[in-house]
PDB file of N, CA and C in Angstrom:
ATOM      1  N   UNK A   1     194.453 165.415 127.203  1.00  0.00           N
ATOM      2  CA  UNK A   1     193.827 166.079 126.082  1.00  0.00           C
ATOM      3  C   UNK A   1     192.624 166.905 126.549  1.00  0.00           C
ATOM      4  N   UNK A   2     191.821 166.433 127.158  1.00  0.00           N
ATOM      5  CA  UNK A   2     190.636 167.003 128.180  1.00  0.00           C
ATOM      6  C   UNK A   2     191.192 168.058 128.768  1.00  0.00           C
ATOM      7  N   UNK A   3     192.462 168.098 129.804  1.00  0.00           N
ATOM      8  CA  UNK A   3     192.728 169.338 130.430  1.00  0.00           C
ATOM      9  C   UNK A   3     193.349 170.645 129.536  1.00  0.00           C
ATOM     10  N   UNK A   4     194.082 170.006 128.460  1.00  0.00           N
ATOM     11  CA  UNK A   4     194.135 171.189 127.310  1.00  0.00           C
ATOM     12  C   UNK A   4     193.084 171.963 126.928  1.00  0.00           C
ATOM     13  N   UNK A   5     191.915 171.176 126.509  1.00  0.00           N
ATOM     14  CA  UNK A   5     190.823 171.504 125.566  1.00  0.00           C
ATOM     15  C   UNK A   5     189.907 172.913 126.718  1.00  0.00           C
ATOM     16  N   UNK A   6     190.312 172.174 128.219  1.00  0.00           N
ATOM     17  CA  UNK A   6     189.503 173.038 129.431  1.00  0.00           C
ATOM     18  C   UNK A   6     190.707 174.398 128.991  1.00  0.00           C
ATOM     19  N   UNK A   7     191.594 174.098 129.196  1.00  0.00           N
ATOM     20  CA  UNK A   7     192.429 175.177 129.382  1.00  0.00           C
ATOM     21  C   UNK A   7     192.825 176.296 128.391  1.00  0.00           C
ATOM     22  N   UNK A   8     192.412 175.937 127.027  1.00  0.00           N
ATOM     23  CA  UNK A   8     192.226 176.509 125.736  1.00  0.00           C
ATOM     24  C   UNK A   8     190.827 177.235 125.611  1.00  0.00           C
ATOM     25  N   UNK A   9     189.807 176.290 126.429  1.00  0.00           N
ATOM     26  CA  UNK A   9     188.456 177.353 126.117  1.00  0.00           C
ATOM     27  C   UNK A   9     188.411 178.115 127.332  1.00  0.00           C
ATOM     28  N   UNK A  10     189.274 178.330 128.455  1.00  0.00           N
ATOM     29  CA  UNK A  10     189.222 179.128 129.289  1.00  0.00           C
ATOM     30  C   UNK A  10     190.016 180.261 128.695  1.00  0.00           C
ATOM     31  N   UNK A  11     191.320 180.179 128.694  1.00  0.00           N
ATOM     32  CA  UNK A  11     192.086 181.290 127.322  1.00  0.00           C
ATOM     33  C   UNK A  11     191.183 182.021 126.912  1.00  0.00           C
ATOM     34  N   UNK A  12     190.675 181.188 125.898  1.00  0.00           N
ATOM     35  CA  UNK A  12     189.887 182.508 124.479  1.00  0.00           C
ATOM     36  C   UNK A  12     189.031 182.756 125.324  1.00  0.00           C
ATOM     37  N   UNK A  13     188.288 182.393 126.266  1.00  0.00           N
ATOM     38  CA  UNK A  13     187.206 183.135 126.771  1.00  0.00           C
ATOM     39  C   UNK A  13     187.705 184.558 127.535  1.00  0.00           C
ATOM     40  N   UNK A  14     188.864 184.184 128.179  1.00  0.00           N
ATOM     41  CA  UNK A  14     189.487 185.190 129.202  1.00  0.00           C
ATOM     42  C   UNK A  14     189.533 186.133 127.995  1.00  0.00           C
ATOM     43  N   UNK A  15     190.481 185.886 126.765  1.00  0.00           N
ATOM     44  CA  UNK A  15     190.865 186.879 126.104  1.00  0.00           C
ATOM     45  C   UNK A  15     189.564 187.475 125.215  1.00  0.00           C
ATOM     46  N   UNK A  16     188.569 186.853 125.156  1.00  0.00           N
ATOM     47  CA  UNK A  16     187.611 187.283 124.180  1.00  0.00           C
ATOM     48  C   UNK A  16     186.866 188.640 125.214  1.00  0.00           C
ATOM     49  N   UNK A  17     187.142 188.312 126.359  1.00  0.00           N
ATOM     50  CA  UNK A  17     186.340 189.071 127.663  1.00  0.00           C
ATOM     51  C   UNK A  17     187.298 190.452 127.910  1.00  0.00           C
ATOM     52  N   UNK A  18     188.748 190.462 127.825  1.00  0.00           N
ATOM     53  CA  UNK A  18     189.219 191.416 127.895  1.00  0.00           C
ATOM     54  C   UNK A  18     189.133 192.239 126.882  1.00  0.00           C
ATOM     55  N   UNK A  19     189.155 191.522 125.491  1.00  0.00           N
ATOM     56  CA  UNK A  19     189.725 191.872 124.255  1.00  0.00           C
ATOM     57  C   UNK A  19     188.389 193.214 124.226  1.00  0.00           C
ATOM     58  N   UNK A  20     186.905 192.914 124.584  1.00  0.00           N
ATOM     59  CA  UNK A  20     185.795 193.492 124.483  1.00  0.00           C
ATOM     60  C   UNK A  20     185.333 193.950 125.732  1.00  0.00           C
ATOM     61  N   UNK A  21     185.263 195.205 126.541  1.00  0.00           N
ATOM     62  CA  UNK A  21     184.733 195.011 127.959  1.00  0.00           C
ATOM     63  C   UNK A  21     183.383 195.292 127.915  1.00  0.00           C
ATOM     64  N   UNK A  22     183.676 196.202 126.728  1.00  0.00           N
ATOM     65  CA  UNK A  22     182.226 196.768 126.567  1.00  0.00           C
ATOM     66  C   UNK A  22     181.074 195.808 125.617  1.00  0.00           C
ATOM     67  N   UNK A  23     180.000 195.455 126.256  1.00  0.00           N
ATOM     68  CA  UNK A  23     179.278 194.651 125.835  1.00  0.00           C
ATOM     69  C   UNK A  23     178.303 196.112 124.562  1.00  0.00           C
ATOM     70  N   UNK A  24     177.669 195.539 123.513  1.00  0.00           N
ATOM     71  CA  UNK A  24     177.074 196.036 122.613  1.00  0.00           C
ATOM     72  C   UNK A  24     175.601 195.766 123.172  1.00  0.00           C
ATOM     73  N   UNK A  25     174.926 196.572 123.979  1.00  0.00           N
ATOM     74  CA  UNK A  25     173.554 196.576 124.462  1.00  0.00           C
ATOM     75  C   UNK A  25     172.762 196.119 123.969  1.00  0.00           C
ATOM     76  N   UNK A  26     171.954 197.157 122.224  1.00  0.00           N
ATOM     77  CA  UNK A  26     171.271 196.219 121.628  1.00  0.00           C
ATOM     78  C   UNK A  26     171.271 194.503 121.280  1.00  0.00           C
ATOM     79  N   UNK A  27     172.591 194.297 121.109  1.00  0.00           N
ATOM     80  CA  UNK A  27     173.029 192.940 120.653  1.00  0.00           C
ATOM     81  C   UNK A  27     172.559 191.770 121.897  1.00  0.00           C
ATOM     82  N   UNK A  28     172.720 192.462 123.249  1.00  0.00           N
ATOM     83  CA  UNK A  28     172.538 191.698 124.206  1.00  0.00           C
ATOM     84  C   UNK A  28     171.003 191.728 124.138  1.00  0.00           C
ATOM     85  N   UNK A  29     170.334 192.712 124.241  1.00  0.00           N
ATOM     86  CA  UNK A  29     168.753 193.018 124.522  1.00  0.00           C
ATOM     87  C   UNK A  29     168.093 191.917 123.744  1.00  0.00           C
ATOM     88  N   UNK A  30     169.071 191.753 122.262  1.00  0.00           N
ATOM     89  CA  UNK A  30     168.298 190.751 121.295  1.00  0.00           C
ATOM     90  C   UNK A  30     168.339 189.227 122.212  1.00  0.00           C
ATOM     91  N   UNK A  31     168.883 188.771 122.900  1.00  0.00           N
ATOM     92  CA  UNK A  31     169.610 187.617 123.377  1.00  0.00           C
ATOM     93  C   UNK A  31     168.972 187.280 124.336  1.00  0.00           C
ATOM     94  N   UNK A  32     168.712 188.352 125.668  1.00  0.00           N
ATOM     95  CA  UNK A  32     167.650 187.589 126.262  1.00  0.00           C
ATOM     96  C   UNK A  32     166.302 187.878 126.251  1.00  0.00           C
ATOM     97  N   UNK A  33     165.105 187.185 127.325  1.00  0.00           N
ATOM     98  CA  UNK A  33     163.640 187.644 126.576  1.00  0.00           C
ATOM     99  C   UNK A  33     162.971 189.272 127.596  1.00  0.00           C
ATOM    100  N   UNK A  34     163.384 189.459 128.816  1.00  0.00           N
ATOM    101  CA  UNK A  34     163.191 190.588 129.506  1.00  0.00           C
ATOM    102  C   UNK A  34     164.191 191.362 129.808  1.00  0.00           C
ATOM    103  N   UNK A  35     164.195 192.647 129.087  1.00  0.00           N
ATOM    104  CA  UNK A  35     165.143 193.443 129.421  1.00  0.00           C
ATOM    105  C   UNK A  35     165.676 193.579 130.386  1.00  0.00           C
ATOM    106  N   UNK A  36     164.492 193.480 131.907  1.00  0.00           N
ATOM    107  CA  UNK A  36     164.614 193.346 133.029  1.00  0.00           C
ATOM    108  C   UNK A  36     165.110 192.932 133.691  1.00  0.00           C
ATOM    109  N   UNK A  37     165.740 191.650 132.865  1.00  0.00           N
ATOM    110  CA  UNK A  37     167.040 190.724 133.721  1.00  0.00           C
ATOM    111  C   UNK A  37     168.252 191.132 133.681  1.00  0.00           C
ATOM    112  N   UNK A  38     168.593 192.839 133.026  1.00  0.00           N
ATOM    113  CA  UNK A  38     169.548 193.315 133.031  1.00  0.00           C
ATOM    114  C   UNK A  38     169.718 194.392 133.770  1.00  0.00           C
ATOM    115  N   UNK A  39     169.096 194.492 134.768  1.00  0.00           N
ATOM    116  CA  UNK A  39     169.138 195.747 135.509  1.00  0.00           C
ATOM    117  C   UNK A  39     167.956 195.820 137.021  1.00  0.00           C
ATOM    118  N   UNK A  40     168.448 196.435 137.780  1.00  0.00           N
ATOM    119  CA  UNK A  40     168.167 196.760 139.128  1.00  0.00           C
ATOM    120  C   UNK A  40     167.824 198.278 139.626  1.00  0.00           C
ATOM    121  N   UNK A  41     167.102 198.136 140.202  1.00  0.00           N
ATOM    122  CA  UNK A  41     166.668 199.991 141.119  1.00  0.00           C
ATOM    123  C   UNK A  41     166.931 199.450 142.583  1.00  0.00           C
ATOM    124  N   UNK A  42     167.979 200.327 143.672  1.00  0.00           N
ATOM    125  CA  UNK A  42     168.632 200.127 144.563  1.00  0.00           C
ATOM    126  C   UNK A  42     169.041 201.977 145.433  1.00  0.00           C
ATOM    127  N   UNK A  43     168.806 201.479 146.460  1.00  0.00           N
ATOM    128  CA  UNK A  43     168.374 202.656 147.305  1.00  0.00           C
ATOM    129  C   UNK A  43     170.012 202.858 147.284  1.00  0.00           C
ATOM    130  N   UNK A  44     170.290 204.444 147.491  1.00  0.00           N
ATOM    131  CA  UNK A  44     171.678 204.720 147.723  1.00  0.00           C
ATOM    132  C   UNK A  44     172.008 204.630 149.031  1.00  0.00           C
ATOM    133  N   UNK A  45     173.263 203.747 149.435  1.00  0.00           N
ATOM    134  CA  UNK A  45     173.998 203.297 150.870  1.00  0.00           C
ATOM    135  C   UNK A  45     174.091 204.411 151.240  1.00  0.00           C
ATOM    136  N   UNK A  46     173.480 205.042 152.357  1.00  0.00           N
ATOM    137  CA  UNK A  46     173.923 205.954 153.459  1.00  0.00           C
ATOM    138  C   UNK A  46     175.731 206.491 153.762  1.00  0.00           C
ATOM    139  N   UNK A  47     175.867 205.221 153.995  1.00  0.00           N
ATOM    140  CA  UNK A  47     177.275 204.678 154.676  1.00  0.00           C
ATOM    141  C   UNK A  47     178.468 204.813 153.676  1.00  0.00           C
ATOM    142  N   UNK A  48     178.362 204.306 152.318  1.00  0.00           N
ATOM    143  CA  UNK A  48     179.215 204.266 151.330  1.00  0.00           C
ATOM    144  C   UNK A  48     179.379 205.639 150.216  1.00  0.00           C
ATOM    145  N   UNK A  49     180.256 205.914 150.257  1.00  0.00           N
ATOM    146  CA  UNK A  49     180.284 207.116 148.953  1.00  0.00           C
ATOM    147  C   UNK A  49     180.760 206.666 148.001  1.00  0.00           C
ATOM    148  N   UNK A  50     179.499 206.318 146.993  1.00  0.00           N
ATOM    149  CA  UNK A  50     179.626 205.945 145.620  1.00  0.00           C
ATOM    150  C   UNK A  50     179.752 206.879 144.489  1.00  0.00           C
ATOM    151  N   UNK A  51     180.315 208.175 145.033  1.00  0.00           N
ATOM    152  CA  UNK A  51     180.313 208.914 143.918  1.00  0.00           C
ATOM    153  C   UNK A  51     182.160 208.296 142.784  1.00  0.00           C
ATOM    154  N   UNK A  52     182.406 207.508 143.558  1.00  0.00           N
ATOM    155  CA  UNK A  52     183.684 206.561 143.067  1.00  0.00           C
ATOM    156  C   UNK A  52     183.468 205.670 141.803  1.00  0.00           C
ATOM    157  N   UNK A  53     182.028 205.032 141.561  1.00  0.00           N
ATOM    158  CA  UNK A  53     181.773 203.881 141.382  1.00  0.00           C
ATOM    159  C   UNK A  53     180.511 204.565 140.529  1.00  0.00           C
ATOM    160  N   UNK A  54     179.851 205.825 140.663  1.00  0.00           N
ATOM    161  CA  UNK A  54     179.226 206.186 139.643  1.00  0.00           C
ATOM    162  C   UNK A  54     179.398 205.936 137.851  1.00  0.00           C
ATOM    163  N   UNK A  55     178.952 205.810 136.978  1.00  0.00           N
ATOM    164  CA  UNK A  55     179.454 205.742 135.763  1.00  0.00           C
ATOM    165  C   UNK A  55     178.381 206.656 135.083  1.00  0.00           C
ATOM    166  N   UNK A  56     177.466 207.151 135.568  1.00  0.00           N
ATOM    167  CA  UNK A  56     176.476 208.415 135.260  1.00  0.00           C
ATOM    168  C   UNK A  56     175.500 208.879 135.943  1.00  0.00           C
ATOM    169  N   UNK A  57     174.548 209.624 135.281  1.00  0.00           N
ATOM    170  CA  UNK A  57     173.441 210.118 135.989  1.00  0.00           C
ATOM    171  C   UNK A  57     172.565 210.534 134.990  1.00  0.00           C
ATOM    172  N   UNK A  58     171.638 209.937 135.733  1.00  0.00           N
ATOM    173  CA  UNK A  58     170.065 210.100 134.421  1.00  0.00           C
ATOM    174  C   UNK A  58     168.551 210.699 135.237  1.00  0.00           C
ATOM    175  N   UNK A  59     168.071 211.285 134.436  1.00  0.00           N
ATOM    176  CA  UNK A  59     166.584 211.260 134.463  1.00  0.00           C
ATOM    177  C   UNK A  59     165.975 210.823 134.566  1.00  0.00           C
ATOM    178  N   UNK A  60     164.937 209.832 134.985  1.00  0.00           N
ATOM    179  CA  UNK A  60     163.865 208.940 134.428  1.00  0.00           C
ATOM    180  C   UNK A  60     162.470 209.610 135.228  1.00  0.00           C
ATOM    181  N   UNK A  61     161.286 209.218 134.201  1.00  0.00           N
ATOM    182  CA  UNK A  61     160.319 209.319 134.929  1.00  0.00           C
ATOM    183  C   UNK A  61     159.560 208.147 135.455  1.00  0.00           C
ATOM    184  N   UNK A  62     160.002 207.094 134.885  1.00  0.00           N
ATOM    185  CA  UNK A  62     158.585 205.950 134.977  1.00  0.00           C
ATOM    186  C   UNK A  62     159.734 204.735 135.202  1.00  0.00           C
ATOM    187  N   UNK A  63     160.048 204.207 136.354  1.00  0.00           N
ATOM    188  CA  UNK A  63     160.751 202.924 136.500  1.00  0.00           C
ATOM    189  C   UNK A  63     160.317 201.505 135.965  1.00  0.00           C
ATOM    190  N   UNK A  64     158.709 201.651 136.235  1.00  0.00           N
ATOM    191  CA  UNK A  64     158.554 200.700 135.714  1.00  0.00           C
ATOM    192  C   UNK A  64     158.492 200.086 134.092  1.00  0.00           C
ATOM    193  N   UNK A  65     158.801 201.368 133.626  1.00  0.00           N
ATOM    194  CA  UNK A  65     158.177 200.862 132.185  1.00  0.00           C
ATOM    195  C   UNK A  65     160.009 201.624 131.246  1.00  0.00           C
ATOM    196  N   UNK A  66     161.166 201.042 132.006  1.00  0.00           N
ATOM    197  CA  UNK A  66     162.130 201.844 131.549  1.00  0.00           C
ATOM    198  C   UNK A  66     162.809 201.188 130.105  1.00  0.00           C
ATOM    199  N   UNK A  67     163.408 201.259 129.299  1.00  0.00           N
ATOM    200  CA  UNK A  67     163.845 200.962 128.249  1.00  0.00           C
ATOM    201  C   UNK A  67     165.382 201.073 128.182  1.00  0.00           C
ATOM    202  N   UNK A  68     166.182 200.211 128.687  1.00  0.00           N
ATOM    203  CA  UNK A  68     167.217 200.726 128.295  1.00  0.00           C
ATOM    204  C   UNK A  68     168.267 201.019 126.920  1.00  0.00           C
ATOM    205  N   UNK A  69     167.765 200.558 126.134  1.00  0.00           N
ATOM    206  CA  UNK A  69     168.372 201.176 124.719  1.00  0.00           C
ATOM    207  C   UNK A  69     168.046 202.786 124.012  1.00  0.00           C
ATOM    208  N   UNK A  70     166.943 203.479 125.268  1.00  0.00           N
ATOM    209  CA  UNK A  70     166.790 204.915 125.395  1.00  0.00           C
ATOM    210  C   UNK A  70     168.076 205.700 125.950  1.00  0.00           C
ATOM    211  N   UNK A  71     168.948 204.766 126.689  1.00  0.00           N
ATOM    212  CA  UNK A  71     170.251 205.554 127.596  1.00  0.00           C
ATOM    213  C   UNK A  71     171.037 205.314 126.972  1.00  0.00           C
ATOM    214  N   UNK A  72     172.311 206.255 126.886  1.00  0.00           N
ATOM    215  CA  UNK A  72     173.677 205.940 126.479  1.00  0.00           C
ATOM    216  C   UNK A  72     174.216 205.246 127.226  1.00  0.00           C
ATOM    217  N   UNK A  73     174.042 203.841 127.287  1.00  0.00           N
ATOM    218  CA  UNK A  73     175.073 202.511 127.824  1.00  0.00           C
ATOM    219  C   UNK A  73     175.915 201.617 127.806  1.00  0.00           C
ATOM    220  N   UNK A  74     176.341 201.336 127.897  1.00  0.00           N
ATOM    221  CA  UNK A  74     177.093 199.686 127.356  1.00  0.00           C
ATOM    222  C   UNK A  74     177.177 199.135 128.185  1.00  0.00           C
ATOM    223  N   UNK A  75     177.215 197.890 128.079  1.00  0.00           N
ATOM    224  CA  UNK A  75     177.399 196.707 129.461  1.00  0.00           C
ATOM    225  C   UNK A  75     178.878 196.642 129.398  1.00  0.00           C
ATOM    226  N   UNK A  76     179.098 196.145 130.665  1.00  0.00           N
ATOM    227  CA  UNK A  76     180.495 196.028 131.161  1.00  0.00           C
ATOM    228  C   UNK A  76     180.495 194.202 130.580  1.00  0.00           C
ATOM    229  N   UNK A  77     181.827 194.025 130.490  1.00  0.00           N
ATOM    230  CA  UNK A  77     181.515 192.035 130.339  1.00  0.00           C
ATOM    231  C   UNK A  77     182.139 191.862 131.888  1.00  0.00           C
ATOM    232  N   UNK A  78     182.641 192.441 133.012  1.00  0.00           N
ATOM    233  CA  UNK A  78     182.608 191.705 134.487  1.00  0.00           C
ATOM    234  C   UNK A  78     182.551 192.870 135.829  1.00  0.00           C
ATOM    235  N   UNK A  79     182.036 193.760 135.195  1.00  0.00           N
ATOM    236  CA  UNK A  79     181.447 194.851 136.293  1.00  0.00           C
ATOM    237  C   UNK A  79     180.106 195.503 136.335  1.00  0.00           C
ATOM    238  N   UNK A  80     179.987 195.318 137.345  1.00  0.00           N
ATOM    239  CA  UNK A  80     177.996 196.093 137.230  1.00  0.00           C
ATOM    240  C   UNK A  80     178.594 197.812 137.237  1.00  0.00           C
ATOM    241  N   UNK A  81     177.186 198.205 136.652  1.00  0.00           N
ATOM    242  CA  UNK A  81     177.519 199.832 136.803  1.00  0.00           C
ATOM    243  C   UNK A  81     176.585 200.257 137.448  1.00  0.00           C
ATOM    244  N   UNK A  82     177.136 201.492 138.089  1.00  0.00           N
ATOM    245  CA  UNK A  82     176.190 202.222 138.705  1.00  0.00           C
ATOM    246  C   UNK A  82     175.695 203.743 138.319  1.00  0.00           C
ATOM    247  N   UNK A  83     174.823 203.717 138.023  1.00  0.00           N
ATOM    248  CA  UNK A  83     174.298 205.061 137.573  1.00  0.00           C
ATOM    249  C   UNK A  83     173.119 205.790 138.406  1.00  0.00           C
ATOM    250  N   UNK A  84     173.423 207.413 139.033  1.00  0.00           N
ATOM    251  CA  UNK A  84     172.169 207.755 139.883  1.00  0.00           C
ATOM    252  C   UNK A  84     171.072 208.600 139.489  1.00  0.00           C
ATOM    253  N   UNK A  85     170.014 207.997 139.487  1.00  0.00           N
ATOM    254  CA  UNK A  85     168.912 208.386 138.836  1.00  0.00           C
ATOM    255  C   UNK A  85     168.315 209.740 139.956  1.00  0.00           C
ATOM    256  N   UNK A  86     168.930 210.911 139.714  1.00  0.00           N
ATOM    257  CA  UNK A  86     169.175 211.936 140.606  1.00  0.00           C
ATOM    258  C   UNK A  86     167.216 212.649 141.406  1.00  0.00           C
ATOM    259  N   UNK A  87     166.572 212.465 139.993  1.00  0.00           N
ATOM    260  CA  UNK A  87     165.423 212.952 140.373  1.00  0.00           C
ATOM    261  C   UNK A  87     164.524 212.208 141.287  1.00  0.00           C
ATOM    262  N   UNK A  88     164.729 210.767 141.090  1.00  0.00           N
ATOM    263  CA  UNK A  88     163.982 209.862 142.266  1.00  0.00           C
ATOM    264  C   UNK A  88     164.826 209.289 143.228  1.00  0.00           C
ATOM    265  N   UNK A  89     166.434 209.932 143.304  1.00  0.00           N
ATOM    266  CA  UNK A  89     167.466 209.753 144.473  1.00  0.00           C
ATOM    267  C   UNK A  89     167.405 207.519 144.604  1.00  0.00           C
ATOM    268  N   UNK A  90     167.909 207.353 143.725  1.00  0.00           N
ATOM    269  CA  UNK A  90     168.022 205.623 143.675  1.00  0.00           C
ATOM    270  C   UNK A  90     169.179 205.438 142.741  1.00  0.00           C
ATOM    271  N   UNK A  91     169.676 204.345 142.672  1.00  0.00           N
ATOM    272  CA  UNK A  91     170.719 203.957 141.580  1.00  0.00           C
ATOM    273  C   UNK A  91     169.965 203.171 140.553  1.00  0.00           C
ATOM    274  N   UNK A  92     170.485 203.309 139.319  1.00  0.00           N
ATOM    275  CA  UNK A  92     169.999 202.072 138.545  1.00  0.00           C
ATOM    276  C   UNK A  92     171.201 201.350 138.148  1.00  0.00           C
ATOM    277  N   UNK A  93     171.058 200.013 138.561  1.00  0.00           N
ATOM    278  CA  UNK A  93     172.358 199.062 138.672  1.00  0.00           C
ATOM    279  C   UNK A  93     171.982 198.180 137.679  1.00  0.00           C
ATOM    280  N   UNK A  94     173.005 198.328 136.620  1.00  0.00           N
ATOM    281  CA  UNK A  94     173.514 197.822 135.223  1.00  0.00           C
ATOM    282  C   UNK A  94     174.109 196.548 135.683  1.00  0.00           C
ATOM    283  N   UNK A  95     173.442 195.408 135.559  1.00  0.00           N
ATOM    284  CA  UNK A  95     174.335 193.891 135.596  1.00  0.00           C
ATOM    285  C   UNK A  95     175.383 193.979 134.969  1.00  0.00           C
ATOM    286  N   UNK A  96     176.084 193.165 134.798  1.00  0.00           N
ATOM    287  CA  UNK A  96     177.627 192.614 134.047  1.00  0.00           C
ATOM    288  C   UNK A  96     177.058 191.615 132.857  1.00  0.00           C
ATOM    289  N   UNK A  97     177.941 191.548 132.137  1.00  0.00           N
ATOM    290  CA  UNK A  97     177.579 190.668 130.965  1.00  0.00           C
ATOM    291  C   UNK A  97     177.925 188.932 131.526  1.00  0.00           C
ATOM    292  N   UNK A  98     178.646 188.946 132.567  1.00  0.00           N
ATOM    293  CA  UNK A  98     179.462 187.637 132.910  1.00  0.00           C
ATOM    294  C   UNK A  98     177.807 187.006 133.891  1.00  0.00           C
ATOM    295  N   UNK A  99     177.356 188.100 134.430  1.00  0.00           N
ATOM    296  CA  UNK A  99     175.861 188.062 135.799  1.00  0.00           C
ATOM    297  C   UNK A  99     175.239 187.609 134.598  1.00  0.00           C
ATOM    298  N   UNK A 100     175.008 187.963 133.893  1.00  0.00           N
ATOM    299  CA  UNK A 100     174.064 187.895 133.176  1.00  0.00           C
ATOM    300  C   UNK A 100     173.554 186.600 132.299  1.00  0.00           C
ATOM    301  N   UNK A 101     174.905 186.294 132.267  1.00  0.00           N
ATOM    302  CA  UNK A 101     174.919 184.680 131.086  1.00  0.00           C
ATOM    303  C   UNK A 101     175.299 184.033 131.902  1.00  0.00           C
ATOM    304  N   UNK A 102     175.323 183.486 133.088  1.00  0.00           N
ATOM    305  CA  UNK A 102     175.939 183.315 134.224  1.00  0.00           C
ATOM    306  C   UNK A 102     174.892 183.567 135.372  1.00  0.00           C
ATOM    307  N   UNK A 103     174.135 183.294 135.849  1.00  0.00           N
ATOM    308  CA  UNK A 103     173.162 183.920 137.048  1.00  0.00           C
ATOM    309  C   UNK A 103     173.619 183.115 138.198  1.00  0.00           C
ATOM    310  N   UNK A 104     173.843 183.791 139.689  1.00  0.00           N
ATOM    311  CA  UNK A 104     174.089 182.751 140.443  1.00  0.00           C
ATOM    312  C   UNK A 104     172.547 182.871 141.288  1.00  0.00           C
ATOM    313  N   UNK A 105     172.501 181.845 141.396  1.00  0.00           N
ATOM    314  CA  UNK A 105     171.365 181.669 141.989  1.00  0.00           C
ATOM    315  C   UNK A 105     171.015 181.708 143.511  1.00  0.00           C
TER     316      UNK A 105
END
């Protein structure tokens, strides 16, 4: 009965995760307490051409004080995104919704 009950809330989770990939930003922003735990600034790999793996490109002036419900985003629920913040040549790397509720430590 136990291995059903595991195997039933793994199901709906799988399917609740496909069913939605796109996470609803504000909704998440409400959920945890620093925006900050949803996102990264990351030097662009030399070596790798991520223009594959891009999902945009933005402006910013002020990293530290960034807002993301100012950008057109959505969270992924099991892929980080990458977006290149062209004027200060860095990525800003969008966690996953799965990283997120989920942290490995």
């Amino acid at each position: 009965m136990k291995k059903l009950f595991i195997l039933l809330s793994v199901l709906t989770i799988n399917f609740h995760s496909k069913a939605q990939d796109k996470i609803n930003l504000s909704e998440l922003v409400k959920e945890v307490k620093n925006q900050k735990s949803l996102y990264y600034f990351a030097e662009i790999p030399a070596e790798k051409n991520i223009e594959d793996r891009l999902s945009g490109t933005f402006e910013i002036t002020d990293t530290s004080n960034l807002d993301l419900l100012q950008l057109p985003i959505k969270i992924s629920s099991d892929n980080y995104q990458y977006y290149l913040i062209k004027n200060l040549d860095i990525l800003l790397v969008i966690r996953s919704y799965a990283h997120i509720k989920n942290p490995v430590n």
